[in-house]
Structures are given as structure tokens and as C-alpha cells.
C-alpha atoms as a PDB file:
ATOM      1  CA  UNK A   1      -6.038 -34.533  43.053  1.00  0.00           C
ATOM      2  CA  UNK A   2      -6.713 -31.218  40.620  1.00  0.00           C
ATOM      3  CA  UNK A   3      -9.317 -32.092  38.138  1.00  0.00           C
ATOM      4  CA  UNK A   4      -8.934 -30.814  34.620  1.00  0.00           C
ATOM      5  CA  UNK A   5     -10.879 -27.948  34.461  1.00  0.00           C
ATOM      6  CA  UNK A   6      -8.891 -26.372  38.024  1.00  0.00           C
ATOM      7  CA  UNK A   7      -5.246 -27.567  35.721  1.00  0.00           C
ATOM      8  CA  UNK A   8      -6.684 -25.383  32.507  1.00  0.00           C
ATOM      9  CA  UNK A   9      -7.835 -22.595  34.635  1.00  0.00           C
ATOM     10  CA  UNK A  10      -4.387 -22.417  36.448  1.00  0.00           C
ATOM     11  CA  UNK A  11      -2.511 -23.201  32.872  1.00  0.00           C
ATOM     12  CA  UNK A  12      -4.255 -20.183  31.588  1.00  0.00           C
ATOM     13  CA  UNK A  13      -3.640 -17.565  34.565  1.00  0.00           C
ATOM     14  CA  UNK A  14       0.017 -18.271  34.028  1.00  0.00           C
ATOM     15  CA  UNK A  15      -0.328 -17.377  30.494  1.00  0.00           C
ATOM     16  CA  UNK A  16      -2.762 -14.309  31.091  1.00  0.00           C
ATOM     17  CA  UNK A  17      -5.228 -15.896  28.468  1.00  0.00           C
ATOM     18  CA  UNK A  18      -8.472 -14.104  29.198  1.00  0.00           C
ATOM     19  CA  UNK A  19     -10.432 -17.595  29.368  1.00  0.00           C
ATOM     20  CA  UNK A  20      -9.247 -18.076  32.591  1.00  0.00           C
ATOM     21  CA  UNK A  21     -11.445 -15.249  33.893  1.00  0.00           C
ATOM     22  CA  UNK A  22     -14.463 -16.736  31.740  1.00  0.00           C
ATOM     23  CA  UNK A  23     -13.759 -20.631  33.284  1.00  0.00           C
ATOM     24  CA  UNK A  24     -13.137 -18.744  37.249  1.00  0.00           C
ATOM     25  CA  UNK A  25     -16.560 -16.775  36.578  1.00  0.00           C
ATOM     26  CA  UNK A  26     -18.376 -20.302  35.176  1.00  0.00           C
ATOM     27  CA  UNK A  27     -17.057 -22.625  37.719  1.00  0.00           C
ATOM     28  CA  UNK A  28     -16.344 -20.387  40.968  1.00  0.00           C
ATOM     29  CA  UNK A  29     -18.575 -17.364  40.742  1.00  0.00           C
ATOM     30  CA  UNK A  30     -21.706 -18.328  42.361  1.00  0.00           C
ATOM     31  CA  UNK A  31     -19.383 -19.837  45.716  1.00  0.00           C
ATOM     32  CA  UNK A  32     -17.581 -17.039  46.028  1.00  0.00           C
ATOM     33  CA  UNK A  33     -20.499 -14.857  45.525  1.00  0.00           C
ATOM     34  CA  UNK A  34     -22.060 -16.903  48.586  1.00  0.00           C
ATOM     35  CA  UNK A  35     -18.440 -16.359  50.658  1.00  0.00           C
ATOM     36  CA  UNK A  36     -18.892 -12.259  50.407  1.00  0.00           C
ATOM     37  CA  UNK A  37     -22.491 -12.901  50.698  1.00  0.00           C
ATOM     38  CA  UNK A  38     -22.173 -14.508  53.582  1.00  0.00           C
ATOM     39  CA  UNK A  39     -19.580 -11.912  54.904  1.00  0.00           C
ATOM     40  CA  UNK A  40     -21.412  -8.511  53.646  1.00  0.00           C
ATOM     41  CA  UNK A  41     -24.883  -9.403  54.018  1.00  0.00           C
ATOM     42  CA  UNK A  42     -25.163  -6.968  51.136  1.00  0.00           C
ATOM     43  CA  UNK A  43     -26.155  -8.510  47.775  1.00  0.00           C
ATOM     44  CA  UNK A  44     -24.566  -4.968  45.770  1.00  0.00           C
ATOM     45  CA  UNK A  45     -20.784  -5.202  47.743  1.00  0.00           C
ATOM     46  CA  UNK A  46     -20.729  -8.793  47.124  1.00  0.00           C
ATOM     47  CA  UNK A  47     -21.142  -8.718  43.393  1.00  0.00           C
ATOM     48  CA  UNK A  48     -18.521  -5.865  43.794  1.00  0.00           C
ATOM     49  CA  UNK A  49     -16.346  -8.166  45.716  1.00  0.00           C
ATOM     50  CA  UNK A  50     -16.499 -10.873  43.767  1.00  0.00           C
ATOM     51  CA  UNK A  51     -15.566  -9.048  40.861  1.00  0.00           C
ATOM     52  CA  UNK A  52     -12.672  -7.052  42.526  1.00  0.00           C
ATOM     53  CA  UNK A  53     -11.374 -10.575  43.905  1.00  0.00           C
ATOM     54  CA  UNK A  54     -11.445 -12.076  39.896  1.00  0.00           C
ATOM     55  CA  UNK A  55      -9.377  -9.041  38.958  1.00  0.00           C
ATOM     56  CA  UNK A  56      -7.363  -9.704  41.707  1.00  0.00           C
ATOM     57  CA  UNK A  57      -6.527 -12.909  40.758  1.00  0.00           C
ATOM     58  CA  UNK A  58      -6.266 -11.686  37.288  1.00  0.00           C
ATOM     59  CA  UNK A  59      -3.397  -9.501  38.281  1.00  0.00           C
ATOM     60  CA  UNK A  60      -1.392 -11.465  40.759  1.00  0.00           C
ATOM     61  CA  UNK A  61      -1.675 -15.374  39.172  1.00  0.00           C
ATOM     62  CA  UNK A  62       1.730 -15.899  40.551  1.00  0.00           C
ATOM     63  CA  UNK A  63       0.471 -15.529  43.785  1.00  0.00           C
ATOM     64  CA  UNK A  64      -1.135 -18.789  43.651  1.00  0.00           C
ATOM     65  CA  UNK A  65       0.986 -22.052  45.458  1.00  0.00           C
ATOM     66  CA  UNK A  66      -0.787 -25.352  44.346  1.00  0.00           C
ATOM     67  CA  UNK A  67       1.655 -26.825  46.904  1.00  0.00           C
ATOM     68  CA  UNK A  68       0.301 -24.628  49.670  1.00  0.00           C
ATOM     69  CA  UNK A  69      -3.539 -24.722  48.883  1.00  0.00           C
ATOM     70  CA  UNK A  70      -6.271 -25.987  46.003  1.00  0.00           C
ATOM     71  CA  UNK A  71      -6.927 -23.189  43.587  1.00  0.00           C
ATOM     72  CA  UNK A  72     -11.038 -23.144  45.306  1.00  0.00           C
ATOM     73  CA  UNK A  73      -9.212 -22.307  48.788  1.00  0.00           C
ATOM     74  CA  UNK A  74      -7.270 -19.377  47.135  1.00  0.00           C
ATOM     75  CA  UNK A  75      -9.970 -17.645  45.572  1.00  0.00           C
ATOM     76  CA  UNK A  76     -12.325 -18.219  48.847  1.00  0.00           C
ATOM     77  CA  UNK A  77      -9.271 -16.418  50.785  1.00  0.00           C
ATOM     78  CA  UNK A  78      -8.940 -14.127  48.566  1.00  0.00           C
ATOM     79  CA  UNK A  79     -12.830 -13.388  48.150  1.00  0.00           C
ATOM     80  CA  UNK A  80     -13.210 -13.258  51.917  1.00  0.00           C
ATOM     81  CA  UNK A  81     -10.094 -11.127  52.541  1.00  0.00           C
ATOM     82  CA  UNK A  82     -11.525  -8.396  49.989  1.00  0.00           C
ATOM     83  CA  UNK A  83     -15.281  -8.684  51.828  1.00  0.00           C
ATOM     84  CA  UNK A  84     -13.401  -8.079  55.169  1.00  0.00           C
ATOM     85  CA  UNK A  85     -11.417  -4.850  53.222  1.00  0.00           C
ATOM     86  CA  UNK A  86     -14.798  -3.783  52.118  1.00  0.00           C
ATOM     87  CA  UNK A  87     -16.204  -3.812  55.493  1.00  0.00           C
ATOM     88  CA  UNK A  88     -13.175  -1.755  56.694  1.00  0.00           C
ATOM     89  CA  UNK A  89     -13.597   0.667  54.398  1.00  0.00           C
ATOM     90  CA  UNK A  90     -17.105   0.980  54.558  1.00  0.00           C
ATOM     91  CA  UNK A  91     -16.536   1.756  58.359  1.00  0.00           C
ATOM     92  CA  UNK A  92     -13.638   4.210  57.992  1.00  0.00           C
ATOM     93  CA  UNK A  93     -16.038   6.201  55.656  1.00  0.00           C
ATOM     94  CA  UNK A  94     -18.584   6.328  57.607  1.00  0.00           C
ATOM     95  CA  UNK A  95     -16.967   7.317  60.909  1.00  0.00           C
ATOM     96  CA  UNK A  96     -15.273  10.072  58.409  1.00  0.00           C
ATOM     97  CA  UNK A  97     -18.628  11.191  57.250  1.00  0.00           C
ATOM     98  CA  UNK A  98     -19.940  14.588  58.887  1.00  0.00           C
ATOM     99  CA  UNK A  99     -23.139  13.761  61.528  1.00  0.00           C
ATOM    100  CA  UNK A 100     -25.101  16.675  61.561  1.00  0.00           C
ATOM    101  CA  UNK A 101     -26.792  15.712  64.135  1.00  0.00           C
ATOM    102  CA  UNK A 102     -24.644  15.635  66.793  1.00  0.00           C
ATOM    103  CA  UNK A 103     -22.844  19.065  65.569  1.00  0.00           C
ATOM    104  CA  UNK A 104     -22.803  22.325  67.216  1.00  0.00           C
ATOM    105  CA  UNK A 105     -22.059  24.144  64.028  1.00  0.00           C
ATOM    106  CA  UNK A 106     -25.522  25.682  63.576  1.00  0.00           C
ATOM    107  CA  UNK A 107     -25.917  26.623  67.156  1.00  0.00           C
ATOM    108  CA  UNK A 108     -23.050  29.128  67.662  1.00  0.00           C
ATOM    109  CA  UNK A 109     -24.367  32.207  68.549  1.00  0.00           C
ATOM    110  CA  UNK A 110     -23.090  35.496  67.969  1.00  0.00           C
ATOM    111  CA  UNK A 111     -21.321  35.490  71.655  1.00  0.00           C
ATOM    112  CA  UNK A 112     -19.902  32.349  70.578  1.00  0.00           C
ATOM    113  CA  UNK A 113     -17.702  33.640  67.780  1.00  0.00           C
ATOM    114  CA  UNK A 114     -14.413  35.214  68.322  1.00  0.00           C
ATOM    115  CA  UNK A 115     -13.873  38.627  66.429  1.00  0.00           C
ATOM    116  CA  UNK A 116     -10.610  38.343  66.997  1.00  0.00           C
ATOM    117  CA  UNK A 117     -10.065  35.265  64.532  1.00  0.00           C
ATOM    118  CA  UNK A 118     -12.826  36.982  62.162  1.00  0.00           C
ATOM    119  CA  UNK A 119      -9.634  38.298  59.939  1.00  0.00           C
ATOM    120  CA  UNK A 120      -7.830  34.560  59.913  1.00  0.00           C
ATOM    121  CA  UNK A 121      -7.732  34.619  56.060  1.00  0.00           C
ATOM    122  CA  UNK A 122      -6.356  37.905  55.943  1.00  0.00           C
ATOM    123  CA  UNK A 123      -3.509  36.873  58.571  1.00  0.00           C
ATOM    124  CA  UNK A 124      -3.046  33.576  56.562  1.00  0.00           C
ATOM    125  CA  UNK A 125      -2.098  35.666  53.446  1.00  0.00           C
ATOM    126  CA  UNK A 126       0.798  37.396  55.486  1.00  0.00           C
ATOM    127  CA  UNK A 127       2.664  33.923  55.823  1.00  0.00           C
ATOM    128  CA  UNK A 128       4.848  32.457  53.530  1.00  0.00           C
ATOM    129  CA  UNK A 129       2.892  30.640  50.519  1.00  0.00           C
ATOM    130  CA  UNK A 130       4.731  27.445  51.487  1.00  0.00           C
ATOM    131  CA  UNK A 131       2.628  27.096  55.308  1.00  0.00           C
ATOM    132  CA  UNK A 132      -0.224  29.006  53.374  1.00  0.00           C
ATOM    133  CA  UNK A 133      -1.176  26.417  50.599  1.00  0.00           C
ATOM    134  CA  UNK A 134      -0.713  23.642  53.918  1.00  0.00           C
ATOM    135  CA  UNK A 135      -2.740  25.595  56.168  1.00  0.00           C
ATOM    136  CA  UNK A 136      -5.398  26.111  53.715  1.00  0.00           C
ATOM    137  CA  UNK A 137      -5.855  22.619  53.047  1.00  0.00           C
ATOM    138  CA  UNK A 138      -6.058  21.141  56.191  1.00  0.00           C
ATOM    139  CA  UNK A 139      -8.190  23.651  58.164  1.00  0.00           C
ATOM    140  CA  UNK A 140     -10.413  25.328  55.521  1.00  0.00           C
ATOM    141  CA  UNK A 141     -10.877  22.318  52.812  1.00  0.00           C
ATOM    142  CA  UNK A 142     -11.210  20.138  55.267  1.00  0.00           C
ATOM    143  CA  UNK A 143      -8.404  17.694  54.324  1.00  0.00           C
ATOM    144  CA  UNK A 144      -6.648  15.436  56.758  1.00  0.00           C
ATOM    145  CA  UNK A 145      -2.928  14.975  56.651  1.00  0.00           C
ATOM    146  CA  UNK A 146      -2.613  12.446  54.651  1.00  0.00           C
ATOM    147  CA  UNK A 147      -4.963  13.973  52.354  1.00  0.00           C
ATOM    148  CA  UNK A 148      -3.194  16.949  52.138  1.00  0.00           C
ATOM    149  CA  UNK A 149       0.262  15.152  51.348  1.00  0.00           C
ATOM    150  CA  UNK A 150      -1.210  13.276  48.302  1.00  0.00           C
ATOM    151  CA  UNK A 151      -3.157  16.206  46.867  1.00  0.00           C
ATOM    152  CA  UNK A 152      -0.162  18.600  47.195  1.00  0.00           C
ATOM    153  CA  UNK A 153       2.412  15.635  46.286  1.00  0.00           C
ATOM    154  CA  UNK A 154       3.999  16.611  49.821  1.00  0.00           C
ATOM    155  CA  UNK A 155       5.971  14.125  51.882  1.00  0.00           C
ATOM    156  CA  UNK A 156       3.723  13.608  55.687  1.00  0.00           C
ATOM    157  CA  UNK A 157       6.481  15.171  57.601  1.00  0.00           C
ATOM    158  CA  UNK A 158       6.879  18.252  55.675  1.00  0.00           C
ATOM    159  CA  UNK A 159       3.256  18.523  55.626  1.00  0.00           C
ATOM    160  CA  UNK A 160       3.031  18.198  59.228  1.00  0.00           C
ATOM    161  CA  UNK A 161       6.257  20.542  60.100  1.00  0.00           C
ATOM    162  CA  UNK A 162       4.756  23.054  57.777  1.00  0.00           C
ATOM    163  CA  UNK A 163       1.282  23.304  60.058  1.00  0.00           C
ATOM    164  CA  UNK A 164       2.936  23.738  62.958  1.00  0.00           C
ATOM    165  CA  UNK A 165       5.289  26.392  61.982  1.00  0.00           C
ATOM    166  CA  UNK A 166       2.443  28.034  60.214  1.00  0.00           C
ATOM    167  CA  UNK A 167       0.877  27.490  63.400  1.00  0.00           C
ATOM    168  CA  UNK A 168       2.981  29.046  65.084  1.00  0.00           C
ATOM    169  CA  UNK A 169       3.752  32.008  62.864  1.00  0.00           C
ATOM    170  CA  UNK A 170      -0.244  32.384  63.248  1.00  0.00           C
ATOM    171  CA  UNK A 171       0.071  32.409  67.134  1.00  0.00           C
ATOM    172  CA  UNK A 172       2.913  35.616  66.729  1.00  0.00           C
ATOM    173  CA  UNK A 173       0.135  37.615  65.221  1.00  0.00           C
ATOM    174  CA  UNK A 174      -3.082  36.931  67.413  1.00  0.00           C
ATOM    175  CA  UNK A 175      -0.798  36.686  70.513  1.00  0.00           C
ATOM    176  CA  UNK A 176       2.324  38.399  70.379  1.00  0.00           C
ATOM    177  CA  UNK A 177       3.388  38.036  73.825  1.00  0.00           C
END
């Protein structure tokens, strides 16, 4: 059986009054604080998650069956999904983040670099801008694919058959046979 104050919150979701957010945060907060706690181990994320997960529900209120679950069991899924999304994310950025110390990029030596990709700027310039602007991206600001198709509002497969014909327009100059 729903008590009253789980009926009002859910009454006032549907009608986007901003007291549901107030009654969620007064009567649910400090459990699903403990769920991301619990998940995170990280007392910063889990106020973050908690209050990504209350705009979450905020946003999608229709999402919520009372014939499939009791409001409590939707917000703890929907807490501990987001924890589990912040741990993801977390980890992507971190295996994305640079380790210097594991990188050989301060110990090339002066036999080490090729002088005959010295000039690969100048070579770039000769192509069209098109494989220019994609080649740029990806190899000198560092972007990923992906990256590079949001920042230059570029479908993925145009992105990726521009590198390789750039690519290969490249390979016609530094090895023409």
C-alpha cells in the first residue's frame, strides 16, 4: 500500500510542480545518498549523483510504473544506475588521460626523429582543405574520431573516409612509388 506522502510526491511529478523535488529531497535524499555512497565510496560523486538522479526523475516522471515497482525502488534504480554511469565514466577518463610516465615522448633522441616527416605541415597544406581540417584534428589536436565528428559537425564515416584518403594522398608525397 502507497502511503500519502509517496501518492503526493507522484501526484506532483505528473504535474511538474516543483514540490515534488522538495518532498523527494526531504523524504528520499539521505537513502539514496547512502545507495551511491555505498556504490562510489566517494562522499563528492555521491552528492553529485544523487542530485543528477533527482533531476533525472525530474525530467522523465513518466517513466515511473507504480504497477511495476514502489516509487523508493525507482529512485534506488535510478540512483544506483547513475553511480554505476559515474564509475564508467570516471574510468573511460582516466584510461583517456595522458601517463607521462610510461611515455617515450621525452626520450626521442635526435636519431630517433625522421627528417623526412619534419615538413608534414607543409605537405598537409598541399591537400585539399576538406582531408586537411580532418587530418589536423585527429593527429595534431589530438582528437579521436568521434571527437572530431562532433566538433566539425561531420558524420563518423565521412570523417573516417576523409583520413584515409588524406592518408593516402599523404603516402603519394613521402613515397611515391
Amino acid at each position: 500500500m502507497r502511503t500519502s506522502i509517496e501518492k503526493e510526491i507522484i501526484d506532483l511529478l505528473a504535474q511538474s510542480d516543483k514540490r515534488a523535488i522538495t518532498l523527494l529531497y526531504e523524504n528520499y535524499a539521505d537513502a539514496l545518498l547512502g545507495v551511491a555512497m555505498k556504490v562510489l565510496k566517494d562522499e563528492d560523486l555521491a552528492q553529485d549523483v544523487l542530485q543528477e538522479s533527482l533531476i533525472k526523475v525530474w525530467r522523465k516522471p513518466q517513466s515511473y510504473n507504480p504497477k511495476k515497482a514502489k516509487l523508493f525502488t525507482w529512485l534506488y534504480r535510478i540512483t544506483y544506475n547513475t553511480a554505476i554511469d559515474k564509475i564508467r565514466s570516471k574510468a573511460n577518463k582516466q584510461s583517456k588521460e595522458i601517463q607521462i610516465e610510461v611515455s617515450n615522448v621525452y626520450k626521442l633522441t635526435s636519431k630517433s626523429i625522421n627528417q623526412d616527416v619534419m615538413d608534414l605541415k607543409t605537405h598537409l597544406k598541399t591537400l585539399d582543405k576538406k582531408y586537411q581540417i580532418v587530418l589536423e584534428a585527429l593527429f595534431f589536436e589530438g582528437m579521436t574520431q568521434q571527437e572530431a565528428s562532433d566538433e566539425l559537425d561531420i558524420p563518423l564515416g565521412t570523417i573516417k573516409s576523409r583520413l584515409k584518403i588524406g592518408l593516402r594522398e599523404l603516402r603519394k608525397i613521402y613515397d611515391p612509388e
